[in-house]
Protein backbone atom coordinates (compact mmCIF):
# COMPACT_ATOMS: atom_id res chain seq x y z
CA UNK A 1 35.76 134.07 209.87
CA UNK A 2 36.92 132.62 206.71
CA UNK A 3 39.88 129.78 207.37
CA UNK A 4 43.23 131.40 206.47
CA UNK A 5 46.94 131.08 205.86
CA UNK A 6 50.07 133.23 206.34
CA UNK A 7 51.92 133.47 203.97
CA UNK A 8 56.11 134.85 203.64
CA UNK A 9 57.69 135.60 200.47
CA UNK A 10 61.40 135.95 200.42
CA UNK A 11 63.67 136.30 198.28
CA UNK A 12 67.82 135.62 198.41
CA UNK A 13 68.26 139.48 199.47
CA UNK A 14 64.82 140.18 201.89
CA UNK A 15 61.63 139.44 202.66
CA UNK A 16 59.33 140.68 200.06
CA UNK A 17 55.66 140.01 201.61
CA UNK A 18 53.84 138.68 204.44
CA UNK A 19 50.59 138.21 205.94
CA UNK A 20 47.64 136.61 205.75
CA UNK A 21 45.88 134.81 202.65
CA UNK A 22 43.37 132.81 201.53
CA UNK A 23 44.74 131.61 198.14
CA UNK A 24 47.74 131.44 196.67
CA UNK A 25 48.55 130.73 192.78
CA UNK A 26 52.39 129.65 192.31
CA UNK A 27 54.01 127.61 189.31
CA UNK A 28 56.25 124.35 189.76
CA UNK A 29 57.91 121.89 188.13
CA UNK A 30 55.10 119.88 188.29
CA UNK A 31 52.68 122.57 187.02
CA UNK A 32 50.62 125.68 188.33
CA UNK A 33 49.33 124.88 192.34
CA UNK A 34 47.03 126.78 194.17
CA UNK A 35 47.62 126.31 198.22
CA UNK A 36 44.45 127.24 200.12
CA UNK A 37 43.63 126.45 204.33
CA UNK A 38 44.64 123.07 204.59
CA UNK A 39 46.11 122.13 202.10
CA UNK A 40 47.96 118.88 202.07
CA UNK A 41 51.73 119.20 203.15
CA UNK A 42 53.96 120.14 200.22
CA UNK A 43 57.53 121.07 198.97
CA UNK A 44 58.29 122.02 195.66
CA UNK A 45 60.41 123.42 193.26
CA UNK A 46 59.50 126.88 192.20
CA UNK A 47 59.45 127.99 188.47
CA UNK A 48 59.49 131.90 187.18
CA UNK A 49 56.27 133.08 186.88
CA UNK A 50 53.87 135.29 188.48
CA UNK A 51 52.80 134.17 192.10
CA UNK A 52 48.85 135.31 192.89
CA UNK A 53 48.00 135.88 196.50
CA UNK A 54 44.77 136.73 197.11
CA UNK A 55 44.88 138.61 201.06
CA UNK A 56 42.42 137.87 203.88
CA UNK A 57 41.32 141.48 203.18
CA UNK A 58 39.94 140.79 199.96
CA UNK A 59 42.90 142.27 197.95
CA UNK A 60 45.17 140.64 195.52
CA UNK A 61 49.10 140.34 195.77
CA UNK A 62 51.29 139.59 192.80
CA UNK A 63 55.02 138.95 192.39
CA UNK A 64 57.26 137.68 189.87
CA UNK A 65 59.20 135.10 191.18
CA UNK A 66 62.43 133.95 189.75
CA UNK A 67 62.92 129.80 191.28
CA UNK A 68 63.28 128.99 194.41
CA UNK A 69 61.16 126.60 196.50
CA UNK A 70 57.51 126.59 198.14
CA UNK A 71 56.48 124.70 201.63
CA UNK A 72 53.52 124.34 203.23
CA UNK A 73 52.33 122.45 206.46
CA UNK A 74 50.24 123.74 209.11
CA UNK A 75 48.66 126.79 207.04
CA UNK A 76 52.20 128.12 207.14
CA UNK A 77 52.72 128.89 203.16
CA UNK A 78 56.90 129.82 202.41
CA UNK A 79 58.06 130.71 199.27
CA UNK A 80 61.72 131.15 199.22
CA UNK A 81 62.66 132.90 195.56
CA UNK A 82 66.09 133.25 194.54
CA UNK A 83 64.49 136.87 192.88
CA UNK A 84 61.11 138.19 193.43
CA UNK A 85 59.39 141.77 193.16
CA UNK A 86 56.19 142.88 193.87
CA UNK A 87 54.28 143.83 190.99
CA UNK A 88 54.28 147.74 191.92
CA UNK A 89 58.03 147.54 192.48
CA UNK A 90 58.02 147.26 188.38
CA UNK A 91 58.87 149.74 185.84
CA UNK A 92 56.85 148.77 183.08
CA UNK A 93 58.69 150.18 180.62
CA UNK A 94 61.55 149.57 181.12
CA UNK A 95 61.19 145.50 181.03
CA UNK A 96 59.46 146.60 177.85
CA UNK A 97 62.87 147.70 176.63
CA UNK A 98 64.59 144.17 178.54
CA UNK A 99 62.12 142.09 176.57
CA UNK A 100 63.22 143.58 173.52
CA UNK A 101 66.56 143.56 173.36
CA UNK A 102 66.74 140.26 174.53
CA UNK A 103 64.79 139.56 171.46
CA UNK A 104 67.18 141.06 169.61
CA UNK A 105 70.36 139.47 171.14
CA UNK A 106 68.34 135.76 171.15
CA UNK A 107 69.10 136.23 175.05
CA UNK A 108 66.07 132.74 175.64
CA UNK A 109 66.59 133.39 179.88
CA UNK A 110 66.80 137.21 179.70
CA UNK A 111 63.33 137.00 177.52
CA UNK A 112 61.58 135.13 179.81
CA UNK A 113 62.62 136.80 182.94
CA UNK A 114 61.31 139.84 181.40
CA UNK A 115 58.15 138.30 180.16
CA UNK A 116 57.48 137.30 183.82
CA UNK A 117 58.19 140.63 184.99
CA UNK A 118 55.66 141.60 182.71
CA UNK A 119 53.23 139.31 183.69
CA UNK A 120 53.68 140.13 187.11
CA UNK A 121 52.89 143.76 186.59
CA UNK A 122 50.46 143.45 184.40
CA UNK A 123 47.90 140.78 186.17
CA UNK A 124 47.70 143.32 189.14
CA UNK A 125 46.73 146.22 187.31
């Protein structure tokens, strides 16, 4: 049996996913990390982007995550988002249409948001 992790998502409002994983991809303040089975202890500072996991079962979860924090000790992985969605849980076109017209307002936090969102969506399709 391959070594794994569990892994819980949660955001400010619910928990978003959780099981078990044997990678996962996040981005920090010091950079993109990628937690596997025993990894060293950590705690970080989350940054928006896309988080990868890739499931025990072979699959592949993405979210887009909107700050928050990431710990990990014992092969217990936590990332605690102020916002995240699952990548299904995004209409497509419509952060097309957020993306744009924070474009055309010059709206810097409302573009990237958006181009997360899209990220998000997009690497799990």
């Amino acid at each position: 049996m391959a070594a794994e992790l569990h892994v819980e998502l949660v955001a400010a409002d619910r928990q978003v996913w959780s099981g078990e994983a044997t990678l996962v991809v996040a981005r920090t303040t010091s950079g993109d990390i990628g937690v596997m089975p025993g990894h060293q202890p950590l705690l970080g500072v989350l940054e928006s982007g896309p988080v990868t996991i890739r499931t025990s079962e072979g699959g592949t979860v993405v979210a887009a995550v909107h700050g928050g924090f990431i710990s990990f000790a014992d092969d217990k992985l936590s990332l605690l988002a102020e916002v995240a969605e699952l990548s299904d849980e995004i209409d497509v076109q419509r952060t097309e249409r957020e993306l744009e017209r924070a474009k055309a307002e010059d709206d810097a936090e409302a573009q990237r948001r958006a181009d997360v969102r899209l990220r998000a969506a997009t690497a799990a399709r």
